[in-house]
Protein backbone atom coordinates (compact mmCIF):
# COMPACT_ATOMS: atom_id res chain seq x y z
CA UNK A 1 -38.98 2.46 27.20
CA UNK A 2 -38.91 6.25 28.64
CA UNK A 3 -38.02 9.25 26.62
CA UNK A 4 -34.75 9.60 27.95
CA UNK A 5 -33.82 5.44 27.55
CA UNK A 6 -35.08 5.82 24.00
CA UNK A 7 -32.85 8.86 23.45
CA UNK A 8 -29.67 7.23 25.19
CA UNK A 9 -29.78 4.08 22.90
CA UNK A 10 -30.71 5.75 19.63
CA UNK A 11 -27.47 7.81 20.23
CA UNK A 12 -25.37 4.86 21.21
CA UNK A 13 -26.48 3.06 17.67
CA UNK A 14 -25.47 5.85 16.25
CA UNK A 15 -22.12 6.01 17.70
CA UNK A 16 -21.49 2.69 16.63
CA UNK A 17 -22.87 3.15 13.18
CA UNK A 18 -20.74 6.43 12.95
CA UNK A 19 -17.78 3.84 14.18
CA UNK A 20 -17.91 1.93 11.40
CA UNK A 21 -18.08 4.26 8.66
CA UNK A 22 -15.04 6.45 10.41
CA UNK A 23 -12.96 2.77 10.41
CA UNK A 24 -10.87 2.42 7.30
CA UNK A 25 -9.93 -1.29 8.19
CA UNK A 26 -11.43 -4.18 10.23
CA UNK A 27 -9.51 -7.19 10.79
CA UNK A 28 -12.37 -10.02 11.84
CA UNK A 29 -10.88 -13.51 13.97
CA UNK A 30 -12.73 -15.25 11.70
CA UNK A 31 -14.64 -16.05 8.51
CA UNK A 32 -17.61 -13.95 7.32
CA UNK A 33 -16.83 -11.21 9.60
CA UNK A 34 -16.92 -13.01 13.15
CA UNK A 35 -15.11 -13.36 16.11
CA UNK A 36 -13.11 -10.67 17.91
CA UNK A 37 -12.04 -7.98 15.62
CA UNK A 38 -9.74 -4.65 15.62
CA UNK A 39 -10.30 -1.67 13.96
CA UNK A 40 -7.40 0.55 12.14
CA UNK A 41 -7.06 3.78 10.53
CA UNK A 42 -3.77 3.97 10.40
CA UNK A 43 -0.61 1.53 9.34
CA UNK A 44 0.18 -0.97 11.95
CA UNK A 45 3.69 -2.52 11.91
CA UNK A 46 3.41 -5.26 14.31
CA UNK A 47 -0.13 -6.73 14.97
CA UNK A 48 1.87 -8.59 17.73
CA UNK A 49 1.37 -5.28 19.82
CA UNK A 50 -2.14 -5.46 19.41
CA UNK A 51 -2.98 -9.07 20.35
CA UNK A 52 -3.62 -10.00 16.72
CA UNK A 53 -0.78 -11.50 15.39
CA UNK A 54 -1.73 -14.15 12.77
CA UNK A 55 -5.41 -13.82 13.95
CA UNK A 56 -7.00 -12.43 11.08
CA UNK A 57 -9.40 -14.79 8.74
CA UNK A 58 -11.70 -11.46 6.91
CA UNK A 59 -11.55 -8.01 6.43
CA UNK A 60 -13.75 -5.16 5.46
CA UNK A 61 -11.72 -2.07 3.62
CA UNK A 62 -13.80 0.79 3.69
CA UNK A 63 -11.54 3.36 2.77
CA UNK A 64 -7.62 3.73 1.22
CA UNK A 65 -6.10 0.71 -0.42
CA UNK A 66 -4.40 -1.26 2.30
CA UNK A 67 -1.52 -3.70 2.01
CA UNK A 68 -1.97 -6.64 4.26
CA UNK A 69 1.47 -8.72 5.30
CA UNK A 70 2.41 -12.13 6.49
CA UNK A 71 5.25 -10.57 8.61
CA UNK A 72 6.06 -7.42 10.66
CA UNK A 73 6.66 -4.04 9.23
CA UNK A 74 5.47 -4.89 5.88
CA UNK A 75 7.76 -8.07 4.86
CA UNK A 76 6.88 -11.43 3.72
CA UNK A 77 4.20 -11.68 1.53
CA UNK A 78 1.84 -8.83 0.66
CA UNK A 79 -1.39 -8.15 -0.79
CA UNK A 80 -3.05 -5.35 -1.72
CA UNK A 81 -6.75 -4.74 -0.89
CA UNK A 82 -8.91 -1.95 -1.77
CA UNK A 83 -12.32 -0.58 -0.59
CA UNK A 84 -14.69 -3.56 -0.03
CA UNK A 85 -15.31 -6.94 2.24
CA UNK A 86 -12.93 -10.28 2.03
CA UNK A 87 -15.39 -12.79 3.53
CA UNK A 88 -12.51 -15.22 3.88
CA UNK A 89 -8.52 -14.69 3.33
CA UNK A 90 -7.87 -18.59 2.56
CA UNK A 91 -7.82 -17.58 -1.09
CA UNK A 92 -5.08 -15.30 -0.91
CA UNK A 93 -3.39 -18.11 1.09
CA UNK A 94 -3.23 -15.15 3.83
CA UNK A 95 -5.50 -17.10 6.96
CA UNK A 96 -4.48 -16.71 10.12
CA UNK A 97 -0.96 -14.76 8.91
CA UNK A 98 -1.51 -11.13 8.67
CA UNK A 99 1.41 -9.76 10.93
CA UNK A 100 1.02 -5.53 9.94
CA UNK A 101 -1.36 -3.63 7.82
CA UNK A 102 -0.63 -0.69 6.05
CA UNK A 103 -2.49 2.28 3.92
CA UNK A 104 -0.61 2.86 0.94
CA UNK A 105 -1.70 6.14 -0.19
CA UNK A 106 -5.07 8.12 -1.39
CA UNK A 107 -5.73 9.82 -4.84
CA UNK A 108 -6.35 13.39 -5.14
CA UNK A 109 -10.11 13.56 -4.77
CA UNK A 110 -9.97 11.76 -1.20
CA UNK A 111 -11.55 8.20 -2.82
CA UNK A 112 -8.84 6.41 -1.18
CA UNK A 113 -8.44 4.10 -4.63
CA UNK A 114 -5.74 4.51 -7.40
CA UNK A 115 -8.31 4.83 -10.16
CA UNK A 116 -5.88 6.47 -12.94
CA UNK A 117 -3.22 3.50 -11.91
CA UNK A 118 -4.16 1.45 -14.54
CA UNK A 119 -3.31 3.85 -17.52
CA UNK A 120 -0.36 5.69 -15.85
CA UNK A 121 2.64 5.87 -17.59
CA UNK A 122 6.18 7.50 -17.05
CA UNK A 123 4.81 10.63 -17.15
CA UNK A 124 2.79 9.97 -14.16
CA UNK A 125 -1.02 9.33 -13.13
CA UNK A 126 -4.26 11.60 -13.46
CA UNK A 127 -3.93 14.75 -12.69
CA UNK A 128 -6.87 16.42 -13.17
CA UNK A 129 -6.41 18.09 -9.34
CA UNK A 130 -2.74 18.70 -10.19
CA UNK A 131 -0.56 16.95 -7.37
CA UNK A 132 0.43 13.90 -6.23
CA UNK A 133 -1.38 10.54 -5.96
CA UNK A 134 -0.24 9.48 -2.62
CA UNK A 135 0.88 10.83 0.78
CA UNK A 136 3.61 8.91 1.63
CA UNK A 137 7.06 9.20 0.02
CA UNK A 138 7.60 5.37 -0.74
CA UNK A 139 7.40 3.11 -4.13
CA UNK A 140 6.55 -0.61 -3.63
CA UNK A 141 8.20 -3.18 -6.02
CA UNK A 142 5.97 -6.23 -6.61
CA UNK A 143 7.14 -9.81 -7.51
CA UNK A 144 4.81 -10.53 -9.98
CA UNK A 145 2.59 -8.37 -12.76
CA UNK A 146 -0.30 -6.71 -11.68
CA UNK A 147 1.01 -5.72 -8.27
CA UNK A 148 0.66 -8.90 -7.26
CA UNK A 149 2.86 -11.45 -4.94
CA UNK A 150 5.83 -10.28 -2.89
CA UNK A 151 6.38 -6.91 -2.21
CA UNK A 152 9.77 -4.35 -1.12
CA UNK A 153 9.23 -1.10 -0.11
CA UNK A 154 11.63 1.62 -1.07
CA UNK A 155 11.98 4.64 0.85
CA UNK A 156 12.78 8.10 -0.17
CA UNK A 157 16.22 7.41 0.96
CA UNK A 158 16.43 4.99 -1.66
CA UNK A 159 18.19 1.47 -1.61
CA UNK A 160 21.32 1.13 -3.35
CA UNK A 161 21.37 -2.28 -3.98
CA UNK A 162 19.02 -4.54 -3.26
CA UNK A 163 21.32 -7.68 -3.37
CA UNK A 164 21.01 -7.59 0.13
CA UNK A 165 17.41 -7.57 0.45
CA UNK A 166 16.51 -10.78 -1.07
CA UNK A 167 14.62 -8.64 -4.10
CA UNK A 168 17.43 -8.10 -6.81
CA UNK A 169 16.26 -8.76 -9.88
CA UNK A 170 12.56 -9.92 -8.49
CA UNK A 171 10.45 -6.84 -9.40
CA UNK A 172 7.75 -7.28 -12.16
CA UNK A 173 5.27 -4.26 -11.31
CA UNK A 174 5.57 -1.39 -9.15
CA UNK A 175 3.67 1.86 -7.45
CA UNK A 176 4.71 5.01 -6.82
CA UNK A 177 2.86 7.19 -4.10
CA UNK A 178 4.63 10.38 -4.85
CA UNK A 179 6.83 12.27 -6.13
CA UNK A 180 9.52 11.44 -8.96
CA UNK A 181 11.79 8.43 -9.00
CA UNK A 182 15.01 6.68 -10.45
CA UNK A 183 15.41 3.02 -10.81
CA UNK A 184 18.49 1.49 -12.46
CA UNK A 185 19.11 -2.17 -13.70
CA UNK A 186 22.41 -2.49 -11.85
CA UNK A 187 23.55 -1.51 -8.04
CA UNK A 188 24.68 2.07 -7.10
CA UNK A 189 22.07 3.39 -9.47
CA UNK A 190 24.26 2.32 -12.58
CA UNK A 191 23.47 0.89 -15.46
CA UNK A 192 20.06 1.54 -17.52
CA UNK A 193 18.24 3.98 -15.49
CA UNK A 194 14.46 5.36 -16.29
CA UNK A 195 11.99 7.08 -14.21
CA UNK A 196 8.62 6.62 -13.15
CA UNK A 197 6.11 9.19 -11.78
CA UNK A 198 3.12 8.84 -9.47
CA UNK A 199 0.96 5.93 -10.65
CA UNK A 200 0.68 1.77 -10.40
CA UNK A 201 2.86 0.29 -13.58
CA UNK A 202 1.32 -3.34 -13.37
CA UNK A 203 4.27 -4.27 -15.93
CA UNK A 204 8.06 -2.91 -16.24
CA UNK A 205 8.70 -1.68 -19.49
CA UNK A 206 11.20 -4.31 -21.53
CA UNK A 207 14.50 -4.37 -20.02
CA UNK A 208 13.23 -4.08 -16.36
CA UNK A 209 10.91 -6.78 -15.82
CA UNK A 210 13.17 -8.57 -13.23
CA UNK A 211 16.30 -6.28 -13.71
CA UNK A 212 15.94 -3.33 -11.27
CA UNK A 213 18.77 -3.40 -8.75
CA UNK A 214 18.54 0.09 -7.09
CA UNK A 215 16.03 2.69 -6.83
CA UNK A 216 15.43 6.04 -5.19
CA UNK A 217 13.25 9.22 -4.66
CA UNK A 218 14.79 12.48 -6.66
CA UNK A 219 12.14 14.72 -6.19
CA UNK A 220 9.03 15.07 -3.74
CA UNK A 221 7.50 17.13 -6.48
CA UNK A 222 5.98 16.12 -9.81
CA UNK A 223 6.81 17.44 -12.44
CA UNK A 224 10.40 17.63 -12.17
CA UNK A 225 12.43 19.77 -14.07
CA UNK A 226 15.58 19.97 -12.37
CA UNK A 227 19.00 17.42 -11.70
CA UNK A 228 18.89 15.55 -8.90
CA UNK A 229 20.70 16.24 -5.81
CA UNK A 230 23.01 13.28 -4.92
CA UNK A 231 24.03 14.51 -1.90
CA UNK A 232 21.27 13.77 -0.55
């Protein structure tokens, strides 16, 4: 091979390797990381778009902590997946059903993980850089403990009652990306009311666990040390 062919092919490996380590997310056809696969850095809503609706039978997860979904725009069941490779999604009784993927949010120092979630409380997550856990202004109820199981995300604009949503009364854990937020045990944010700062809670405090019936952002910021605006 000539100096110039060598030179031409060492740079194309390296564009490829440099490929892979820029992807946050591969979604692999089939087992062990074969087949046709699609690379993601960014939340997809509808793999349909893509050509790889209910394709997906591994993953590698090399940065963020990703939620992976059964149905478009995050619905159906979800499961969470952080930095590393998923040989096979049979386990997770996911095969051949992941309809969008999303990136749930990043901790201060860029890791991508949520490695203060585990000890956060109400008054929120690490904050040894002083801000906010995640990007996005959302909080994800989970069906079951440990952020586990079905999912609902709430937006900032909050949901006033989730009777309608099929997730009254379901949540058991819960994340919050950002900022500062209010969820109540009955509709119209009535009843008993607490709230929750940045951080994963993988169990409600007693008198939650399966009672939360609306929720909603108050603040983007965290601390907060003023009333909430309503009109809003």
């Amino acid at each position: 091979m000539n100096g110039f062919l060598r030179t031409t092919a060492i740079a194309f490996a390296c564009s490829i390797a440099a490929s892979a380590a820029n992807a946050q997310l591969v979604l692999y056809e089939n087992d062990d990381y074969n087949g046709r696969s699609i690379r993601s850095g960014n939340s997809v809503s509808n793999l349909a778009d893509s050509g790889f609706n209910d394709r997906a039978s591994s993953i590698k997860v090399f940065t963020g902590q990703w939620e992976i979904c059964s149905d478009a725009y995050f619905r159906g069941k979800c499961v969470t997946l952080g930095p590393g490779q998923y040989p096979s999604l049979r386990s997770m009784n996911m095969n051949d059903k992941v309809s969008s993927v999303r990136e749930l949010g990043w901790t201060p120092d860029g890791s991508g993980g949520w490695s203060g979630g585990s000890n956060s409380s109400n008054s929120g997550g690490n904050w040894g850089n002083g801000g906010k856990w995640g990007s996005g202004a959302r909080a994800v109820l989970y069906q079951n403990r440990d952020l586990s199981g079905r999912s609902y995300v709430v937006n900032a604009s909050g949901v006033s009652n989730l009777d309608g949503t099929g997730f009254n009364d379901k949540a058991s854990s819960l994340r919050v990306e950002s900022g500062y937020w209010l969820f109540c045990t009955d509709a119209n944010y009535q009843g008993d009311c607490r709230t929750f700062g940045p951080g994963d809670y993988p169990s409600l405090p007693g008198g939650f666990n399966h009672q939360i019936s609306s929720g909603r952002q108050v603040s983007k910021d965290y601390p907060y040390r003023q009333n909430p605006n309503w009109g809003n």
